[in-house]
C-alpha atoms as a PDB file:
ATOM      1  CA  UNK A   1       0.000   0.000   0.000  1.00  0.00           C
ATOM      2  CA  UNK A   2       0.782   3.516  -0.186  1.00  0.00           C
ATOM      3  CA  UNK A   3       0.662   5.460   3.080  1.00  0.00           C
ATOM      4  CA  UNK A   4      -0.230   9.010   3.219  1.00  0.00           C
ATOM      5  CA  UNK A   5      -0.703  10.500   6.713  1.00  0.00           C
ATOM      6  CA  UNK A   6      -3.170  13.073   6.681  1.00  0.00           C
ATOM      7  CA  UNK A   7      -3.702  15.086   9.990  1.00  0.00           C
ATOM      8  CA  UNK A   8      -5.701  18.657  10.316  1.00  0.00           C
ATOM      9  CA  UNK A   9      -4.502  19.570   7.001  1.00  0.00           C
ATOM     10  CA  UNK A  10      -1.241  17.818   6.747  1.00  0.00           C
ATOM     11  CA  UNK A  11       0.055  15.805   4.453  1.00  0.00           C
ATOM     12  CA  UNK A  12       3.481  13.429   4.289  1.00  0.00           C
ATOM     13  CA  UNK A  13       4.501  10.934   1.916  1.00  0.00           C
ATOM     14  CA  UNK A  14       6.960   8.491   1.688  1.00  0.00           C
ATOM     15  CA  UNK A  15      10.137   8.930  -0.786  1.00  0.00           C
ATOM     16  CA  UNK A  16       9.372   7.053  -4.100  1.00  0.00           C
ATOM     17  CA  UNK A  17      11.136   4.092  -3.209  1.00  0.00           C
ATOM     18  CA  UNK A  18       9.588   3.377   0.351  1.00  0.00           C
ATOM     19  CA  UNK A  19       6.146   2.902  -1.484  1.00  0.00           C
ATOM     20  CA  UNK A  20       5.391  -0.279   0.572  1.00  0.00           C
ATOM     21  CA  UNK A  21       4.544  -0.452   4.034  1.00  0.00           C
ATOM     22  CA  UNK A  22       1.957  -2.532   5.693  1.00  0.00           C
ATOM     23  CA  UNK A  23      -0.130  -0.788   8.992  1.00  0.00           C
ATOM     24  CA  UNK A  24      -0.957  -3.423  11.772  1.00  0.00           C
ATOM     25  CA  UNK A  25      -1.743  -3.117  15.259  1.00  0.00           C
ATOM     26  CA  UNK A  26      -0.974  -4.846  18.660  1.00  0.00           C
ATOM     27  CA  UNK A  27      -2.949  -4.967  21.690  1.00  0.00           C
ATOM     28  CA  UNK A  28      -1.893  -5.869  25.064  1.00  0.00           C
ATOM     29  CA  UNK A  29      -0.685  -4.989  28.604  1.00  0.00           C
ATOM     30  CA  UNK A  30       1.024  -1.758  29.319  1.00  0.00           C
ATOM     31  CA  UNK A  31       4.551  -2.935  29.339  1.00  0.00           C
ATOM     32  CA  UNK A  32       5.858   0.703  31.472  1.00  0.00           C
ATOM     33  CA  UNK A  33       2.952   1.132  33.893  1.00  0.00           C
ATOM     34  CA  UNK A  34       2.609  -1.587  36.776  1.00  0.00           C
ATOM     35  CA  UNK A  35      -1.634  -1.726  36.655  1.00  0.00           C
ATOM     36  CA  UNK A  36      -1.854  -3.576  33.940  1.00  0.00           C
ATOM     37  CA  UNK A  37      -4.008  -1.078  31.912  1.00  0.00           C
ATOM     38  CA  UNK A  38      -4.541  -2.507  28.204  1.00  0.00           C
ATOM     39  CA  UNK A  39      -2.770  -1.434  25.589  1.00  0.00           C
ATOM     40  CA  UNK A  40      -2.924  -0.787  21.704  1.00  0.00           C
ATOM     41  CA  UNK A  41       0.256  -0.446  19.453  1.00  0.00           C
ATOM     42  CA  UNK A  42       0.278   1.086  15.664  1.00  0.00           C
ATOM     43  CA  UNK A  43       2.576   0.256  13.821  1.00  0.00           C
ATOM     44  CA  UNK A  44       3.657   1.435  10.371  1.00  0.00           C
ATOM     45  CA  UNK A  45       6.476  -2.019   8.894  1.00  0.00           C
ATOM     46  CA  UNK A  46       8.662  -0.650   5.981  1.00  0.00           C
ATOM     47  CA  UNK A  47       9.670  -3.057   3.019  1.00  0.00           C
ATOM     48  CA  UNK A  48      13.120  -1.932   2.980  1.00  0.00           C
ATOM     49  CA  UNK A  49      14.149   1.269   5.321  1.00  0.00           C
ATOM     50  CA  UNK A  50      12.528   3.444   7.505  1.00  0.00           C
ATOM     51  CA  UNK A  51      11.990   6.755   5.055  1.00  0.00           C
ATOM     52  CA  UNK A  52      13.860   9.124   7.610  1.00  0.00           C
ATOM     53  CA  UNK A  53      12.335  12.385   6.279  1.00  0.00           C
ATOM     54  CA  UNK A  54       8.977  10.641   7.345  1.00  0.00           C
ATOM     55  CA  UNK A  55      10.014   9.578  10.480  1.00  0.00           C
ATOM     56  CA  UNK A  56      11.220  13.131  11.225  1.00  0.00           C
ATOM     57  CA  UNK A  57       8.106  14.815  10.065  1.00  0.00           C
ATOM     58  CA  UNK A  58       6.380  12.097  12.470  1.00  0.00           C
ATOM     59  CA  UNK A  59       8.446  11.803  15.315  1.00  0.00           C
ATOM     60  CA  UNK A  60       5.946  14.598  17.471  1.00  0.00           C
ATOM     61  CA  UNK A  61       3.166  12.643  16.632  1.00  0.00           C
ATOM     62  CA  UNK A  62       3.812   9.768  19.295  1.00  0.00           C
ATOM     63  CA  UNK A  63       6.082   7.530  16.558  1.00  0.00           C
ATOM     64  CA  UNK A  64       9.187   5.700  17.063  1.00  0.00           C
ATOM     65  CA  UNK A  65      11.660   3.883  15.298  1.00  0.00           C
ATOM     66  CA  UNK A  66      12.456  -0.247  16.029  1.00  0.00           C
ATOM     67  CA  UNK A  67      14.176  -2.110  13.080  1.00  0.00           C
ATOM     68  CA  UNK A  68      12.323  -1.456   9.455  1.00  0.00           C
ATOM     69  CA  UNK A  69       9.024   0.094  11.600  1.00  0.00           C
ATOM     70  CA  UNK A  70       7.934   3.052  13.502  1.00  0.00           C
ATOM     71  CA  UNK A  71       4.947   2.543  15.849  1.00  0.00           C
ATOM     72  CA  UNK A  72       3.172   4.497  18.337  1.00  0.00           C
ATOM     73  CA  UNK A  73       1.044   3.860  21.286  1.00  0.00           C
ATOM     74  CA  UNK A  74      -3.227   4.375  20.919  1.00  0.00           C
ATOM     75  CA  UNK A  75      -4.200   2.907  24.123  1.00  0.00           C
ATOM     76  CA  UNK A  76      -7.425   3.028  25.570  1.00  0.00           C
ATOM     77  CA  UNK A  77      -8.488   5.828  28.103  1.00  0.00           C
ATOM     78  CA  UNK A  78      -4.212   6.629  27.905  1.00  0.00           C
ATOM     79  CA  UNK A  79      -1.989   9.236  26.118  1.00  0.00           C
ATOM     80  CA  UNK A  80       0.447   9.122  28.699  1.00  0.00           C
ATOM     81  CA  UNK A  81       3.615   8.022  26.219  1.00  0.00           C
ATOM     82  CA  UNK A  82       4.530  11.601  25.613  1.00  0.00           C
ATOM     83  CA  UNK A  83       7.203  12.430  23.385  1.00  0.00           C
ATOM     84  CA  UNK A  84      10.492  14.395  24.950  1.00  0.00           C
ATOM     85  CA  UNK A  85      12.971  16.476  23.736  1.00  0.00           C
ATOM     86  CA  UNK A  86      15.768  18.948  25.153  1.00  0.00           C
ATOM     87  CA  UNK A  87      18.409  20.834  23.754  1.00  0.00           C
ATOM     88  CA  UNK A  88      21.872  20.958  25.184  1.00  0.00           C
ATOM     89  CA  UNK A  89      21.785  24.797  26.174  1.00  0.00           C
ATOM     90  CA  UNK A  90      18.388  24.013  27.939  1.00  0.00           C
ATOM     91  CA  UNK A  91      19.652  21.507  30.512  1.00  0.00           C
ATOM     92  CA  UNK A  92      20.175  22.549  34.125  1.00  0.00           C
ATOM     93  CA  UNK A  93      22.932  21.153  36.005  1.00  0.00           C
ATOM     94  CA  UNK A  94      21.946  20.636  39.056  1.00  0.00           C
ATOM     95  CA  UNK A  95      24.543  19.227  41.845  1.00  0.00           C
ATOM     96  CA  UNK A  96      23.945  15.070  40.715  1.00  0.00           C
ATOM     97  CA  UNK A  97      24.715  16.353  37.042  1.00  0.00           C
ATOM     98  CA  UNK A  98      27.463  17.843  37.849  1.00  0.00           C
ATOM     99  CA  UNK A  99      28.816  14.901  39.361  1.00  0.00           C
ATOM    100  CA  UNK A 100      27.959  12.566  36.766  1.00  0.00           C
ATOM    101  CA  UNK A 101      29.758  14.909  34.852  1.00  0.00           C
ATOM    102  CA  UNK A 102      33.134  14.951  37.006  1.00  0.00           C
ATOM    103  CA  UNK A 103      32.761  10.841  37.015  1.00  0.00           C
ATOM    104  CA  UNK A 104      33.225  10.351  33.471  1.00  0.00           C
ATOM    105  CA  UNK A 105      35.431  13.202  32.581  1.00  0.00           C
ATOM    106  CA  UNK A 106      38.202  10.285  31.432  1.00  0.00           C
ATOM    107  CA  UNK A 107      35.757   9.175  28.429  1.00  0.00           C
ATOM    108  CA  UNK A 108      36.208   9.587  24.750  1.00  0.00           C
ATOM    109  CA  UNK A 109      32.951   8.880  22.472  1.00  0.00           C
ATOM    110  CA  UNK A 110      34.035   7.462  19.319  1.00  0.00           C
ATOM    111  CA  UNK A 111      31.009   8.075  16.113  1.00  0.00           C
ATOM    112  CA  UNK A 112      30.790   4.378  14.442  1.00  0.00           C
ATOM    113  CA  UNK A 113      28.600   3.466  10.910  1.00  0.00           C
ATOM    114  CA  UNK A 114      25.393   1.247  11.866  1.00  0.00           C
ATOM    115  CA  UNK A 115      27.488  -1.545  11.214  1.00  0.00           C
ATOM    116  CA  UNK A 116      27.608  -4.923  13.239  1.00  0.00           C
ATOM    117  CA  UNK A 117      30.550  -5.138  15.438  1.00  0.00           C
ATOM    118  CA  UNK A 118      30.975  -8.444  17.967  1.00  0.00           C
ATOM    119  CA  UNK A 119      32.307  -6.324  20.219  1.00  0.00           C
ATOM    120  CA  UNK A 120      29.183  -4.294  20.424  1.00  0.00           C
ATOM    121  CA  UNK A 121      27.026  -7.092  20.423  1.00  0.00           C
ATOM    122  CA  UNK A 122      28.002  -8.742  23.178  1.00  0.00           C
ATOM    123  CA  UNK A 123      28.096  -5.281  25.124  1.00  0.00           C
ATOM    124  CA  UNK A 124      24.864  -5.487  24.522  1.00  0.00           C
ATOM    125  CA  UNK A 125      23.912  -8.779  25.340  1.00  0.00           C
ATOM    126  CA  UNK A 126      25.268  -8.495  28.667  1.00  0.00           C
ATOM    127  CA  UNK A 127      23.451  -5.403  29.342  1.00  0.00           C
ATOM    128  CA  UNK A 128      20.207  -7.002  28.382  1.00  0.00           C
ATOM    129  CA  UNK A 129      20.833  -9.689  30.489  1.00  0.00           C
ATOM    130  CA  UNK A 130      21.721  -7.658  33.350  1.00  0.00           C
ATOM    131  CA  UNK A 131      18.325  -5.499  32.998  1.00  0.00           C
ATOM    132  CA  UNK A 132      15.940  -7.033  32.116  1.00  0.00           C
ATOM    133  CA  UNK A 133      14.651 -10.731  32.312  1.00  0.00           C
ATOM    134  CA  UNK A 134      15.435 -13.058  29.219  1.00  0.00           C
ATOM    135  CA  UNK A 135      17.113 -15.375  28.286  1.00  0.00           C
ATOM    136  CA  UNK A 136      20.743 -15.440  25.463  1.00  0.00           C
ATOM    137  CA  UNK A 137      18.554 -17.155  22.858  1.00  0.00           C
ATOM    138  CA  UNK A 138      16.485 -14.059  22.502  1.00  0.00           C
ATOM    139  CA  UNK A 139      19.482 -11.399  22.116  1.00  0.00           C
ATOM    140  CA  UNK A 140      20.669 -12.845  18.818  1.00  0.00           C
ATOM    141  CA  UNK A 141      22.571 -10.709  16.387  1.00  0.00           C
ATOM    142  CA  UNK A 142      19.609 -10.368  14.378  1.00  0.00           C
ATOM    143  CA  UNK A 143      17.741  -8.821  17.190  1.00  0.00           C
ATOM    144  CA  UNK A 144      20.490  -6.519  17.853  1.00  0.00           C
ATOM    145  CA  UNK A 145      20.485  -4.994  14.069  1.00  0.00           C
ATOM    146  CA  UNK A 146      17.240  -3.684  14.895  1.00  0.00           C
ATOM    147  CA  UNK A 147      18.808  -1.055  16.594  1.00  0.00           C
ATOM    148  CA  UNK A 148      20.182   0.595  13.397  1.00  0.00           C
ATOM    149  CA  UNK A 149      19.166   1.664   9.712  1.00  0.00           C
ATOM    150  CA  UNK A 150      21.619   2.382   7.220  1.00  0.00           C
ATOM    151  CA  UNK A 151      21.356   5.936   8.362  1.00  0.00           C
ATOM    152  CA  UNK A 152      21.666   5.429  12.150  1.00  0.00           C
ATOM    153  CA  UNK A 153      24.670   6.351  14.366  1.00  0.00           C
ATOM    154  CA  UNK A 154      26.650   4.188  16.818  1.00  0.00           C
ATOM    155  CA  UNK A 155      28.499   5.895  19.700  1.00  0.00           C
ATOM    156  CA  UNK A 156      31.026   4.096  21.398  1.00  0.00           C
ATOM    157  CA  UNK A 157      32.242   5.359  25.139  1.00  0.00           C
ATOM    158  CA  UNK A 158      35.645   4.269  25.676  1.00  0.00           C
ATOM    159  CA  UNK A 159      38.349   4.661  28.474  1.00  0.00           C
ATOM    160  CA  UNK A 160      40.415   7.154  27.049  1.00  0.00           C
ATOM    161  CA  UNK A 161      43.807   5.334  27.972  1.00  0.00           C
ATOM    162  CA  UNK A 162      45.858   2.506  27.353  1.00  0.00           C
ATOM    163  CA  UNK A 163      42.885   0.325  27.752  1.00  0.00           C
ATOM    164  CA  UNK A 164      40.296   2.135  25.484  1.00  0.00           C
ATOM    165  CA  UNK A 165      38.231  -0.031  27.207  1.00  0.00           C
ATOM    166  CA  UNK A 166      34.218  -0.323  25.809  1.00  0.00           C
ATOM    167  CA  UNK A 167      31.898   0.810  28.646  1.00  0.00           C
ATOM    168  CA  UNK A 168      28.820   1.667  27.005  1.00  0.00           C
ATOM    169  CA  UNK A 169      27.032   1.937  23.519  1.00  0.00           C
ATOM    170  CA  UNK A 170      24.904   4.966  22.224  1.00  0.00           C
ATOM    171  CA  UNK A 171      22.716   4.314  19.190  1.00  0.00           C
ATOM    172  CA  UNK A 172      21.214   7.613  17.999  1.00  0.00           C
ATOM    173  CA  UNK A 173      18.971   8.305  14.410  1.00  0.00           C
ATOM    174  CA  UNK A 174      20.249  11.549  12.833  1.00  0.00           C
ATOM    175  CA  UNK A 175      16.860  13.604  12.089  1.00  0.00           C
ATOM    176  CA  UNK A 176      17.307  16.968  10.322  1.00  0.00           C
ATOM    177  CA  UNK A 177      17.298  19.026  13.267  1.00  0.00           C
ATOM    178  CA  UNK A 178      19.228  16.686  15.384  1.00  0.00           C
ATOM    179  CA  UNK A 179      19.479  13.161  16.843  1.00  0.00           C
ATOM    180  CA  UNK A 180      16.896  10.489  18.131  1.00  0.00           C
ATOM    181  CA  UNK A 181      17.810   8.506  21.041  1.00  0.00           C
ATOM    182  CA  UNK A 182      17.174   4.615  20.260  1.00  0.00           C
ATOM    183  CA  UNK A 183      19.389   2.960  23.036  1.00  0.00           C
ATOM    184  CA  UNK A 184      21.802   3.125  25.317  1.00  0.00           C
ATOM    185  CA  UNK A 185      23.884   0.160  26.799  1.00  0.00           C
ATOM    186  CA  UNK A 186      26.704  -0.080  29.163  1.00  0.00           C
ATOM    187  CA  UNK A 187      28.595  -2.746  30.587  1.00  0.00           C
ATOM    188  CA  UNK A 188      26.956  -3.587  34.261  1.00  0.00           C
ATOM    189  CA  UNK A 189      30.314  -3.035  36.236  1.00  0.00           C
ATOM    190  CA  UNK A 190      30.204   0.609  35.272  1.00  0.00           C
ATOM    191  CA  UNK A 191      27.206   1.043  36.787  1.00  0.00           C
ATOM    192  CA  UNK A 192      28.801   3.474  39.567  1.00  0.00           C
ATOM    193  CA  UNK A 193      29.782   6.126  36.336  1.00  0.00           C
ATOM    194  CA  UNK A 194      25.672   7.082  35.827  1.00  0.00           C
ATOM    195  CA  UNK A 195      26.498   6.200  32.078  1.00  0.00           C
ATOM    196  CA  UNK A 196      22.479   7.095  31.416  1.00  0.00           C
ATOM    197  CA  UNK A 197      22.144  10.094  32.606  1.00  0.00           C
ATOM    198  CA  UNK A 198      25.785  11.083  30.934  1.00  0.00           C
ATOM    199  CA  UNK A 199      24.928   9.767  27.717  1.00  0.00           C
ATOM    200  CA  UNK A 200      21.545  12.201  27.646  1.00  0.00           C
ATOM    201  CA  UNK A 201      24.342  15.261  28.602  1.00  0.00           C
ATOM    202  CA  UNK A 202      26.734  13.924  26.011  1.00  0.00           C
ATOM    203  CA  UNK A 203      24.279  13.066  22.784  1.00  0.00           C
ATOM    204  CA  UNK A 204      22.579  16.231  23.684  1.00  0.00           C
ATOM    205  CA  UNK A 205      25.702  17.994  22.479  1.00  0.00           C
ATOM    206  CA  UNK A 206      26.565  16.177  20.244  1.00  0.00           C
ATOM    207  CA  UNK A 207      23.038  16.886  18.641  1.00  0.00           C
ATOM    208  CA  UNK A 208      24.195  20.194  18.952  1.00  0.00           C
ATOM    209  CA  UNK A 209      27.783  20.535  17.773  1.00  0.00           C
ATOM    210  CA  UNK A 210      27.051  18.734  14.495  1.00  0.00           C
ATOM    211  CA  UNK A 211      25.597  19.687  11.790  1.00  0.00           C
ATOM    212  CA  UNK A 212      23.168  17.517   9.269  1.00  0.00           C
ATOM    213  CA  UNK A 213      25.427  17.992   6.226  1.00  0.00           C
ATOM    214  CA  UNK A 214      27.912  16.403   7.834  1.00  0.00           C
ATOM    215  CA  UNK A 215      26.715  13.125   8.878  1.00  0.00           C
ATOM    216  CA  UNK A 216      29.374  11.001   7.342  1.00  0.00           C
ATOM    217  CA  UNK A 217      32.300  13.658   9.198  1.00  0.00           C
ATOM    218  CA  UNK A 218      31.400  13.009  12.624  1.00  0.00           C
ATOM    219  CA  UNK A 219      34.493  13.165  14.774  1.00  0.00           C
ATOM    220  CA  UNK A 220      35.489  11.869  18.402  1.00  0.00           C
ATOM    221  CA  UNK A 221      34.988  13.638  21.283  1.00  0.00           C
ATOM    222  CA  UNK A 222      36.463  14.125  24.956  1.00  0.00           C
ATOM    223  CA  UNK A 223      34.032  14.073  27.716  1.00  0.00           C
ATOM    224  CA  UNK A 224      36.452  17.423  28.854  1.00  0.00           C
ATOM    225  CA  UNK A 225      35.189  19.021  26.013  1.00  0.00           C
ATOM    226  CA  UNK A 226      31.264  18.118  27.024  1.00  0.00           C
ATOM    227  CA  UNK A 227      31.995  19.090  30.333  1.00  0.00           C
ATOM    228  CA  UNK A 228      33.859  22.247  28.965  1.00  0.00           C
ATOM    229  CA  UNK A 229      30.599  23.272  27.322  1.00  0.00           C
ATOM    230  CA  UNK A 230      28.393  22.650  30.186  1.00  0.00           C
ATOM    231  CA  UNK A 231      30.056  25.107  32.737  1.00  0.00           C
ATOM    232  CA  UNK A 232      30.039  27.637  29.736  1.00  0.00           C
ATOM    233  CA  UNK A 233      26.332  27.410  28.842  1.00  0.00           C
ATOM    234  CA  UNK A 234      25.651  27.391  32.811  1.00  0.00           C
ATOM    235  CA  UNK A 235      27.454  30.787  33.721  1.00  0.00           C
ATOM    236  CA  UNK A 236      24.889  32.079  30.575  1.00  0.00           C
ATOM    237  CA  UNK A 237      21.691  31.210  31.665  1.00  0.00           C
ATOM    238  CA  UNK A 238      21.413  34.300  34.101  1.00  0.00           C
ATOM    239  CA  UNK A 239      20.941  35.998  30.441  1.00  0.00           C
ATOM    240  CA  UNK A 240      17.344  34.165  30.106  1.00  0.00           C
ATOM    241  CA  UNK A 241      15.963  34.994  26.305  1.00  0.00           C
ATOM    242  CA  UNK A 242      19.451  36.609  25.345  1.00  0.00           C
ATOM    243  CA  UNK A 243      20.764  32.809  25.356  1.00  0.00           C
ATOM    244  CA  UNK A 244      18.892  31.727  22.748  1.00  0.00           C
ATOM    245  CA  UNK A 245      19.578  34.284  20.069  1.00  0.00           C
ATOM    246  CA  UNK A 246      23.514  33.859  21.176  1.00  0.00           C
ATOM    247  CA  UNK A 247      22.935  30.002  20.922  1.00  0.00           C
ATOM    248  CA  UNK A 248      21.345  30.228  17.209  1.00  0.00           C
ATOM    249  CA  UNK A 249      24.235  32.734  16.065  1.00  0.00           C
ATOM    250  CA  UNK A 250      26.983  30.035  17.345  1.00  0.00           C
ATOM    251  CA  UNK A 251      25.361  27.264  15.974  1.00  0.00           C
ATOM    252  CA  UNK A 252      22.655  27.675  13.558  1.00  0.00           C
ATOM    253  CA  UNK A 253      19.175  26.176  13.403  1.00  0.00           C
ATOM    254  CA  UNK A 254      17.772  24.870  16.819  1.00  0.00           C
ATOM    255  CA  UNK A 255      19.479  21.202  17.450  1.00  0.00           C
ATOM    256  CA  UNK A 256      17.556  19.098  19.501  1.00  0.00           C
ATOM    257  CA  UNK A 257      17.500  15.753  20.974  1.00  0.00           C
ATOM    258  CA  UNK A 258      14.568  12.950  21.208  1.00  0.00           C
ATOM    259  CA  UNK A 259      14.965  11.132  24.119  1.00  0.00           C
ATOM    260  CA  UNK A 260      11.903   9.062  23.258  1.00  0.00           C
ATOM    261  CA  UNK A 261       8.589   8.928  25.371  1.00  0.00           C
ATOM    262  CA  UNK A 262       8.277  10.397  28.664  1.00  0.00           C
ATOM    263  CA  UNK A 263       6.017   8.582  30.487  1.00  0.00           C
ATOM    264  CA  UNK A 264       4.873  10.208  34.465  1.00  0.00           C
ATOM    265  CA  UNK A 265       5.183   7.229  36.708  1.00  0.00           C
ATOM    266  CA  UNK A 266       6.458   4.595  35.049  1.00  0.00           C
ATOM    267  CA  UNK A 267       9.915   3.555  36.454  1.00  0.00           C
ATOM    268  CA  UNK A 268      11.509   2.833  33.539  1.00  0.00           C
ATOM    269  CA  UNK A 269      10.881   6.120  31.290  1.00  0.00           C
ATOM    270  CA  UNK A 270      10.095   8.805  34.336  1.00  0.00           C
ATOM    271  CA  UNK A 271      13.739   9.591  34.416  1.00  0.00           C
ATOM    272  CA  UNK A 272      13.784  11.391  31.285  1.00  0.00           C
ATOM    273  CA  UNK A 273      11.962  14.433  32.684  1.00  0.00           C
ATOM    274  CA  UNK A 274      14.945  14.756  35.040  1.00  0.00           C
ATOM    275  CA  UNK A 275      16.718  16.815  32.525  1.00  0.00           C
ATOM    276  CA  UNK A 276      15.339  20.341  32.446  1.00  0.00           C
ATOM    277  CA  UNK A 277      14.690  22.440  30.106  1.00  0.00           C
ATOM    278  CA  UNK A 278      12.792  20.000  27.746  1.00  0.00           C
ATOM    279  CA  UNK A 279       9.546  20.030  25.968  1.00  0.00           C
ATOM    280  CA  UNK A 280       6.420  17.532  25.455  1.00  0.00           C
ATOM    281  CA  UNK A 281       4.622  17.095  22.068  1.00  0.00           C
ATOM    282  CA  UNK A 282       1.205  17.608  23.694  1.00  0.00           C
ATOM    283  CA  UNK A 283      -2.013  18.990  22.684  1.00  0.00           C
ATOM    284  CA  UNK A 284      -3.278  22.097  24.396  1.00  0.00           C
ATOM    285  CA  UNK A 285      -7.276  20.867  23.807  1.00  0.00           C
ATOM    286  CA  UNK A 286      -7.986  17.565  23.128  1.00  0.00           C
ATOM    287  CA  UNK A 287      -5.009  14.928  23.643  1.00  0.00           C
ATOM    288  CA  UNK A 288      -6.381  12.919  20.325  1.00  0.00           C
ATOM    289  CA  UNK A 289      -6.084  16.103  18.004  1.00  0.00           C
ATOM    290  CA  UNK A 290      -2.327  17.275  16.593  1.00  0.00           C
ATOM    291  CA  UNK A 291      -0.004  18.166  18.970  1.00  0.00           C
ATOM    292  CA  UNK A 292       2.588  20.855  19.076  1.00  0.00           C
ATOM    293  CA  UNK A 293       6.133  21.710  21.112  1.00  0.00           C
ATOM    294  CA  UNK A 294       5.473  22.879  24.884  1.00  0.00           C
ATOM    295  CA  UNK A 295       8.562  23.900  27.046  1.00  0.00           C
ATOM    296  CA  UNK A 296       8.620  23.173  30.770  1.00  0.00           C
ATOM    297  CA  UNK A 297      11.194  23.894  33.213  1.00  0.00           C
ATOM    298  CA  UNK A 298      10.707  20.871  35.150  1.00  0.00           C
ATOM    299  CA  UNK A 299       8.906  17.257  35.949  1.00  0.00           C
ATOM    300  CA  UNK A 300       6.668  19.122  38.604  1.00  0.00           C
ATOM    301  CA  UNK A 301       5.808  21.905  35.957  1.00  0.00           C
ATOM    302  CA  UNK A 302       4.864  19.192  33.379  1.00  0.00           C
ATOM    303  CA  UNK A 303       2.883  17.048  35.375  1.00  0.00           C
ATOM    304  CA  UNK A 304       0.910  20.586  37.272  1.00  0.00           C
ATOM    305  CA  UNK A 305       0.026  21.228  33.373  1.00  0.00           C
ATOM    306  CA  UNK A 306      -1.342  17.749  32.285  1.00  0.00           C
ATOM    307  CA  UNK A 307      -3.265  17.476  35.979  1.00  0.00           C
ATOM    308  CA  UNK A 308      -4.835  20.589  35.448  1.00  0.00           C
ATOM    309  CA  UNK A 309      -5.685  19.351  31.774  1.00  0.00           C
ATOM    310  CA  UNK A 310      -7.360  15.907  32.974  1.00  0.00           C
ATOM    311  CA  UNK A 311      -5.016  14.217  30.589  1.00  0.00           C
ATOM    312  CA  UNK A 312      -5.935  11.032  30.072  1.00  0.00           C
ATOM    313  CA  UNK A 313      -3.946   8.474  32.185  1.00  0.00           C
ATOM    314  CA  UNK A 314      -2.990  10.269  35.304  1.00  0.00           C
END
């Protein structure tokens, strides 16, 4: 078939050669939320790629990418997967940032092609199995390809000494105006380094820093240089709407970064709102109709906003 998506007046199309995509859906149990609410998954299955441009023009409507699909959550009585984004300028660094920062100042991230490495595999493999419940047989190396597209990014964190030893994977989807978050691995004995919360600090400015014309020139970095541009940025806030304009002259177009769905009170995805500035894709009337960009300066703010709202969920 040939998907359009039409939505109050919108149209977007799929490049000429991504004509073929086949629209299912999934229902089930909430898999963030411990009540066991019901829940209903769309899902748009590509023959060959993902179209990026689509998935871009998409991503505010509720859709993410997983191997050759992007899907999005419809559940009953529910809109509480709400998509999140931040850009590195907008992120407070409050004391246990800082700290994360200062912990993995010794770091180098190394840009990789979506390319299957053993190396990373098994980084991730142990992960999983450290995580979340499973079992080996289901973290095959076909299952871990379905983190990339031929357009995706791999991070690599590294030791940056003798060792260079691999302590966590980033796996990001360049957009247009910036980078995607798919996942983020690390190996379980660096647990003490906060590699998540660093990671959201570090792809943030990478999202940043680079520029969509040069996807195929991405360069290493040193976490001192992250950490460099943090403590900048932070003496400039006291300048409010000045930092913006500034921010735009330095580097252009607004950069952001997707960190995914936020979702209030679910363990696993509440986190995300812990990094302030951000904004929700969120409808100001009805939660069913198109949704738009919303800043908030923090979790409380957010969830005072969709209270007062009766969003549905809470």
């Amino acid at each position: 078939m040939f998907y359009n998506h039409k939505e109050k007046g919108r149209r977007y199309t799929m490049s000429q050669d991504q004509r073929t995509v086949h629209h299912c859906q999934a229902r089930g149990t909430c898999p963030y939320l411990m009540d066991h609410r019901a829940s209903v998954t769309d899902y748009l299955i590509f023959k060959q790629e993902v179209d990026p441009s689509l998935y871009g023009a998409l991503i505010k409507d509720g859709w993410r990418r997983y191997g050759k699909s992007i899907y999005r959550m419809l559940c009953p009585h529910c809109r509480l997967c709400i998509p999140l984004r931040t850009q590195a300028f907008s992120i407070h660094l409050i004391g246990s940032l800082r700290k994360i920062l200062s912990l993995n100042r010794d770091l180098l991230i190394i840009p990789k092609p979506p390319a299957f490495a053993n190396e990373h595999w098994l980084l991730w493999q142990k992960y999983s199995l450290w995580k979340h419940p499973g079992t080996l047989d289901e973290l095959d190396e076909a299952s871990y390809c379905q983190l990339f597209e031929p357009w995706s990014l791999i991070f690599e964190y590294r030791e940056d000494n003798k060792s260079k030893k691999l302590v966590a994977l980033g796996h990001v989807d360049p957009l247009a105006d910036g980078f995607s978050s798919v996942y983020f691995s690390f190996a379980p004995e660096a647990k003490a380094r906060s590699l998540g919360f660093f990671s959201m600090l570090a792809e943030a400015y990478l999202a940043l820093s680079t520029k969509p014309d040069t996807s195929t020139q991405y360069r290493s970095i040193s976490a001192k240089e992250i950490i460099s541009f943090y403590k900048n940025e932070n003496l400039l806030k006291p300048m409010g709407p000045k930092v913006d304009g500034y921010i735009e002259e330095l580097y252009g177009s607004p950069r952001y970064y997707y960190l995914g769905f936020w979702i209030p009170g679910a363990p696993k995805m509440d986190y995300k709102a812990r990094i302030g500035t951000f904004e929700l894709a969120i409808s100001d009337n009805n939660p069913s109709t198109a949704r738009t960009w919303k800043r908030f300066a923090s979790r409380d703010e957010a969830m005072a906003y969709l209270q007062a709202k009766d969003w549905p969920g809470i």
